[in-house]
PDB file of N, CA and C in Angstrom:
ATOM      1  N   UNK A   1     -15.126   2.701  30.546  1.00  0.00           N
ATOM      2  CA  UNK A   1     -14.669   3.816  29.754  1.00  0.00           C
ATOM      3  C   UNK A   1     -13.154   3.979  29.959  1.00  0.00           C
ATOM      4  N   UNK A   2     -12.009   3.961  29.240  1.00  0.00           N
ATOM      5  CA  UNK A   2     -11.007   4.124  29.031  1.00  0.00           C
ATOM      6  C   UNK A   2     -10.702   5.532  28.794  1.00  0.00           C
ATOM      7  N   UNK A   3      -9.183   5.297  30.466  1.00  0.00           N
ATOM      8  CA  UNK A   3      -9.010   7.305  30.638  1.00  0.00           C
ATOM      9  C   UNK A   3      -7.921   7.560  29.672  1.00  0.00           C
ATOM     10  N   UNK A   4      -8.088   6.911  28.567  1.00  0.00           N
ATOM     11  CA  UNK A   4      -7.095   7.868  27.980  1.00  0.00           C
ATOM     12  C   UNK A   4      -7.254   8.350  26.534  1.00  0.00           C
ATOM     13  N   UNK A   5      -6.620   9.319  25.894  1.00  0.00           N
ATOM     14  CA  UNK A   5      -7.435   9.517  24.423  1.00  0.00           C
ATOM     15  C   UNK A   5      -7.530   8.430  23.553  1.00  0.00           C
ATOM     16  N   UNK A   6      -7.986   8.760  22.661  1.00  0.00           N
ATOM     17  CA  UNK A   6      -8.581   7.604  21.456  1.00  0.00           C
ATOM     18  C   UNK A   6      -8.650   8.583  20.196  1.00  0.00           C
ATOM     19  N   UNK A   7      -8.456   8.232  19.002  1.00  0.00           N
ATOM     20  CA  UNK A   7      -8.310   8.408  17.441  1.00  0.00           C
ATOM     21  C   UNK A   7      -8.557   7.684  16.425  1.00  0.00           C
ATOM     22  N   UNK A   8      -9.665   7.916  15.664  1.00  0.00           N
ATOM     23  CA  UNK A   8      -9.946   6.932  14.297  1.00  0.00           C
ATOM     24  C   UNK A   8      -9.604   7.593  13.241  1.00  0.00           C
ATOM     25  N   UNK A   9      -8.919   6.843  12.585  1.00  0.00           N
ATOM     26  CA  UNK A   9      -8.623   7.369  11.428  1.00  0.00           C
ATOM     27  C   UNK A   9      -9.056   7.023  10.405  1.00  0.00           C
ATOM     28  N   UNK A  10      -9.764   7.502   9.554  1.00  0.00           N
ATOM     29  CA  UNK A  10     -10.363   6.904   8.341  1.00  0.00           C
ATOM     30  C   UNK A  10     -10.316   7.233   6.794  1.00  0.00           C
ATOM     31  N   UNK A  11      -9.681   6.343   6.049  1.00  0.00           N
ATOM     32  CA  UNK A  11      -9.001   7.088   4.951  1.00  0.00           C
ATOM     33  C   UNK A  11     -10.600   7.177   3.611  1.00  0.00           C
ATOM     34  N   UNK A  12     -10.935   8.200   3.173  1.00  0.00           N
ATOM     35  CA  UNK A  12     -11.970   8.534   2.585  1.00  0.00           C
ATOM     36  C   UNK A  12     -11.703   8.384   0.767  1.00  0.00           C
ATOM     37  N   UNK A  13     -10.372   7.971   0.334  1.00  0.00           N
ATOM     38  CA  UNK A  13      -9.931   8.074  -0.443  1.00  0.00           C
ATOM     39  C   UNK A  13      -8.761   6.557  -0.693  1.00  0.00           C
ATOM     40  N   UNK A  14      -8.686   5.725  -1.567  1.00  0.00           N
ATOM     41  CA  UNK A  14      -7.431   4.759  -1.768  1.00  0.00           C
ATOM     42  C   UNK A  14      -6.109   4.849  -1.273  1.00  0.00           C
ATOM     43  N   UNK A  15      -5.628   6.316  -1.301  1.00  0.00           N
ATOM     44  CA  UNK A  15      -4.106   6.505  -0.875  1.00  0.00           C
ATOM     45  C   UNK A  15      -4.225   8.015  -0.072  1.00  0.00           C
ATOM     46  N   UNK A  16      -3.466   8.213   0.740  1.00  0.00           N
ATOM     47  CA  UNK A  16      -3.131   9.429   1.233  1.00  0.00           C
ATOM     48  C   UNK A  16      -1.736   9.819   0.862  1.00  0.00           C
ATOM     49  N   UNK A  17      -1.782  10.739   0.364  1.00  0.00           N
ATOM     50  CA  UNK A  17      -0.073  11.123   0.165  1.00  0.00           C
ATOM     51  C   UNK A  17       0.553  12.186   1.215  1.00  0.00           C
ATOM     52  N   UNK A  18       1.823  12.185   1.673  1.00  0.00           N
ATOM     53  CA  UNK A  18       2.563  12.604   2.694  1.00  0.00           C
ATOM     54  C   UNK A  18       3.759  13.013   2.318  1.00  0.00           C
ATOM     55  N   UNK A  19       4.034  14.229   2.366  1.00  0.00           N
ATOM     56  CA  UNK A  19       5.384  14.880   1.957  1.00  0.00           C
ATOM     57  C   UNK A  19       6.798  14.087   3.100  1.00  0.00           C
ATOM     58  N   UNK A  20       7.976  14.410   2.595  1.00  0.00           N
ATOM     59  CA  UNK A  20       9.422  14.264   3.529  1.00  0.00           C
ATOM     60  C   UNK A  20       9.076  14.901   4.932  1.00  0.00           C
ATOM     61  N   UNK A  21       8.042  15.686   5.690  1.00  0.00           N
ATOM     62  CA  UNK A  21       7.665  15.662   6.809  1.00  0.00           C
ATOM     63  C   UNK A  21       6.951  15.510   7.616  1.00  0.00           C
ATOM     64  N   UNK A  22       6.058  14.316   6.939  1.00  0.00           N
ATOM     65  CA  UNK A  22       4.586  13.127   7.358  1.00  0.00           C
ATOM     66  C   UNK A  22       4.053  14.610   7.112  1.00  0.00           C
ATOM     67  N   UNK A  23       3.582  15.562   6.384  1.00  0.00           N
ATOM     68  CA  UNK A  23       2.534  15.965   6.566  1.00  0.00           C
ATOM     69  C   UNK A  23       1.819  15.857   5.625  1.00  0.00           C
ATOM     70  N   UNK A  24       0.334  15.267   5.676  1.00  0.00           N
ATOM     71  CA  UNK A  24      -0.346  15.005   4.787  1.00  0.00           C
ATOM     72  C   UNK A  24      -0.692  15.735   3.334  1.00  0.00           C
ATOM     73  N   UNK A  25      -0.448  15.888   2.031  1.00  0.00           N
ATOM     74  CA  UNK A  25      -0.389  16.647   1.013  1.00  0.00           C
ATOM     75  C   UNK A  25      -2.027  16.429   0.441  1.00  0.00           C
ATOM     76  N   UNK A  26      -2.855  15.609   0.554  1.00  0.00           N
ATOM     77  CA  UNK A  26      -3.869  15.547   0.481  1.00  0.00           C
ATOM     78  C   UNK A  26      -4.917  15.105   1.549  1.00  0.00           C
ATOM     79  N   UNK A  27      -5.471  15.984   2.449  1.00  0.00           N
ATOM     80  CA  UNK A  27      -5.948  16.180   3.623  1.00  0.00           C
ATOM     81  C   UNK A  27      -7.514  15.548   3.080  1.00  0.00           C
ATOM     82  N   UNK A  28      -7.948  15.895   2.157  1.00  0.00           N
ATOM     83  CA  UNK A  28      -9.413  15.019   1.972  1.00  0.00           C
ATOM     84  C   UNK A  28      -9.655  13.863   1.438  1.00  0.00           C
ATOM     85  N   UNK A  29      -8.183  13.024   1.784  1.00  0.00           N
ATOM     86  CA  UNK A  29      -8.292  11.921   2.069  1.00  0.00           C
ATOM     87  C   UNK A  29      -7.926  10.910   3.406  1.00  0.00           C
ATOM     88  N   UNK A  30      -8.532  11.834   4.402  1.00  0.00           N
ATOM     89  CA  UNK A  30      -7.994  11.141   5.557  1.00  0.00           C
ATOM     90  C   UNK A  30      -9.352  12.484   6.166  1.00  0.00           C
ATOM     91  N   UNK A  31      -9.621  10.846   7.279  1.00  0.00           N
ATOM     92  CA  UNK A  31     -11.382  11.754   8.356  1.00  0.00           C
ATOM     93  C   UNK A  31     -10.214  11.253   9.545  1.00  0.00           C
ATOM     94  N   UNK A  32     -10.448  12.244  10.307  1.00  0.00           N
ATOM     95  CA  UNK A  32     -10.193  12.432  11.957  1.00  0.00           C
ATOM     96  C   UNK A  32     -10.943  12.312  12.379  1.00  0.00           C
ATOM     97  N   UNK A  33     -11.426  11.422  13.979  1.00  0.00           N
ATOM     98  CA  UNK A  33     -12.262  11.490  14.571  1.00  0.00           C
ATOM     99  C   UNK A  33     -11.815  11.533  15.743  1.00  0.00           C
ATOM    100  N   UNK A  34     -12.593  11.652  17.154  1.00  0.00           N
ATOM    101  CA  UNK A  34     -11.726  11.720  18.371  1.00  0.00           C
ATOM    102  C   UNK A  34     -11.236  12.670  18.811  1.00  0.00           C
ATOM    103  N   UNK A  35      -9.772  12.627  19.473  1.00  0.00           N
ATOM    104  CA  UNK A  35      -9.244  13.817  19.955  1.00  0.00           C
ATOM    105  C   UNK A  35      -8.243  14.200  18.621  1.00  0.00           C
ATOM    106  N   UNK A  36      -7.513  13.891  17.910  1.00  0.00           N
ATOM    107  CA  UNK A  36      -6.536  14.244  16.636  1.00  0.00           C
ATOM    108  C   UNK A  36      -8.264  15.669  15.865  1.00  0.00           C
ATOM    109  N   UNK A  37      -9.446  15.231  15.818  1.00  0.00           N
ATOM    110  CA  UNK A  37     -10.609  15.565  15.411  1.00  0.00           C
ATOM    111  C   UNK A  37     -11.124  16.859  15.529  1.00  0.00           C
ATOM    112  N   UNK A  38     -10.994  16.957  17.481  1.00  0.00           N
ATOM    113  CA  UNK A  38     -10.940  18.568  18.169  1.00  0.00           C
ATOM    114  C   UNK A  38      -9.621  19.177  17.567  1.00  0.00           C
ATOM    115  N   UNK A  39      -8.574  19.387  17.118  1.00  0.00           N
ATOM    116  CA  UNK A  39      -7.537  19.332  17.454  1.00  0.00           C
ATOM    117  C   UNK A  39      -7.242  20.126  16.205  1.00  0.00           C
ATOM    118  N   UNK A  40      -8.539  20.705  14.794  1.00  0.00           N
ATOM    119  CA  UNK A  40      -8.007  20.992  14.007  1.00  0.00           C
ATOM    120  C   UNK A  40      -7.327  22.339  13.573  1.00  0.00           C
ATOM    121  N   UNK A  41      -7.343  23.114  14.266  1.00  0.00           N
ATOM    122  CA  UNK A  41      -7.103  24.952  14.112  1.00  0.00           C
ATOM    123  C   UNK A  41      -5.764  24.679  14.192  1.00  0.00           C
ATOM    124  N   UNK A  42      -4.772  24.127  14.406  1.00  0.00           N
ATOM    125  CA  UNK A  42      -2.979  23.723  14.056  1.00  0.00           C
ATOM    126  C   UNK A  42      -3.045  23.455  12.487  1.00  0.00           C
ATOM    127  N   UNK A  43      -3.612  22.647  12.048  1.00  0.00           N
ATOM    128  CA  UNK A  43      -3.610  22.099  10.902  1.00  0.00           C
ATOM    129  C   UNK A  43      -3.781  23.234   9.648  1.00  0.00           C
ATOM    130  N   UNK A  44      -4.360  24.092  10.273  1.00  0.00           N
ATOM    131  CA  UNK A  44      -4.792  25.605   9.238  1.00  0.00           C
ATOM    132  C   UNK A  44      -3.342  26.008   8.867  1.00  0.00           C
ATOM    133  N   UNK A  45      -2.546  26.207  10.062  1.00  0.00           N
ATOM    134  CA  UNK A  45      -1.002  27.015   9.299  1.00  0.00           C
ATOM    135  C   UNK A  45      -0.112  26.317   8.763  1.00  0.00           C
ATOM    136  N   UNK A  46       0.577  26.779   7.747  1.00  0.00           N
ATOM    137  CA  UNK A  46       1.907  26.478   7.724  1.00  0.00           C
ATOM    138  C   UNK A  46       2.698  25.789   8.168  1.00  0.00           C
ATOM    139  N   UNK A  47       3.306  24.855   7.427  1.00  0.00           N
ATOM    140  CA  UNK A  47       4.377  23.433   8.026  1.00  0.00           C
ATOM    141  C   UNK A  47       5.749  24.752   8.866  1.00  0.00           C
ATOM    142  N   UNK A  48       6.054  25.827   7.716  1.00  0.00           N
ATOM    143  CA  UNK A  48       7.213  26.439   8.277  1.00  0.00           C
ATOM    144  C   UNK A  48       6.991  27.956   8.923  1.00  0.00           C
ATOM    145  N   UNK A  49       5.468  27.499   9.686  1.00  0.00           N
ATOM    146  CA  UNK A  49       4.852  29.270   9.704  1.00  0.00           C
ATOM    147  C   UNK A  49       5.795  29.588  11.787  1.00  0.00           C
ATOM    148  N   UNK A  50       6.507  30.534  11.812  1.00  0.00           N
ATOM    149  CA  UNK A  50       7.118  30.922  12.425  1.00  0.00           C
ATOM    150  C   UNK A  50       6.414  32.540  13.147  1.00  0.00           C
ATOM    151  N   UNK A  51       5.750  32.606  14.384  1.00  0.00           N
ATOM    152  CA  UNK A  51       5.056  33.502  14.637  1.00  0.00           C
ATOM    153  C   UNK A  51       5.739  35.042  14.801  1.00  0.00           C
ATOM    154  N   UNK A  52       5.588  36.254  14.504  1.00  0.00           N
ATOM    155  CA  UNK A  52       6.271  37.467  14.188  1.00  0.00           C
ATOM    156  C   UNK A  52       6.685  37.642  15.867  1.00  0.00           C
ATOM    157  N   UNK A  53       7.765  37.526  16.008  1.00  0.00           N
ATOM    158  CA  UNK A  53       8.051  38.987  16.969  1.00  0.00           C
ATOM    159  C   UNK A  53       7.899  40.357  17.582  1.00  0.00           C
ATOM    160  N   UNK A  54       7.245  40.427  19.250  1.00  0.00           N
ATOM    161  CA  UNK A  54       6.660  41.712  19.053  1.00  0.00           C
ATOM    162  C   UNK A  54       7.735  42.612  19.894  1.00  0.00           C
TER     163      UNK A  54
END
């Protein structure tokens, strides 16, 4: 068993498209598996979401 993470990526779709800041513009074409997989509650916000000040 290998100690270190691991990631499959699997494209569900012909092309994935990716804006000027790799972030994926069409997300249901690309399966996560692995640790990128656990990892999805980041992916919910905003590329420029900046948390309020208390």
């Amino acid at each position: 068993m290998p100690n270190y993470l691991t990631t499959i990526l699997s494209f569900t779709e012909p092309y994935a498209l990716f804006d000027t800041n790799g972030v994926i513009l069409t997300p249901s074409a690309v399966n996560f598996e692995g640790n990128w997989g656990k990892n999805r509650v980041a992916e919910m916000l905003p590329v420029d979401y900046t948390p309020e000040e208390k």
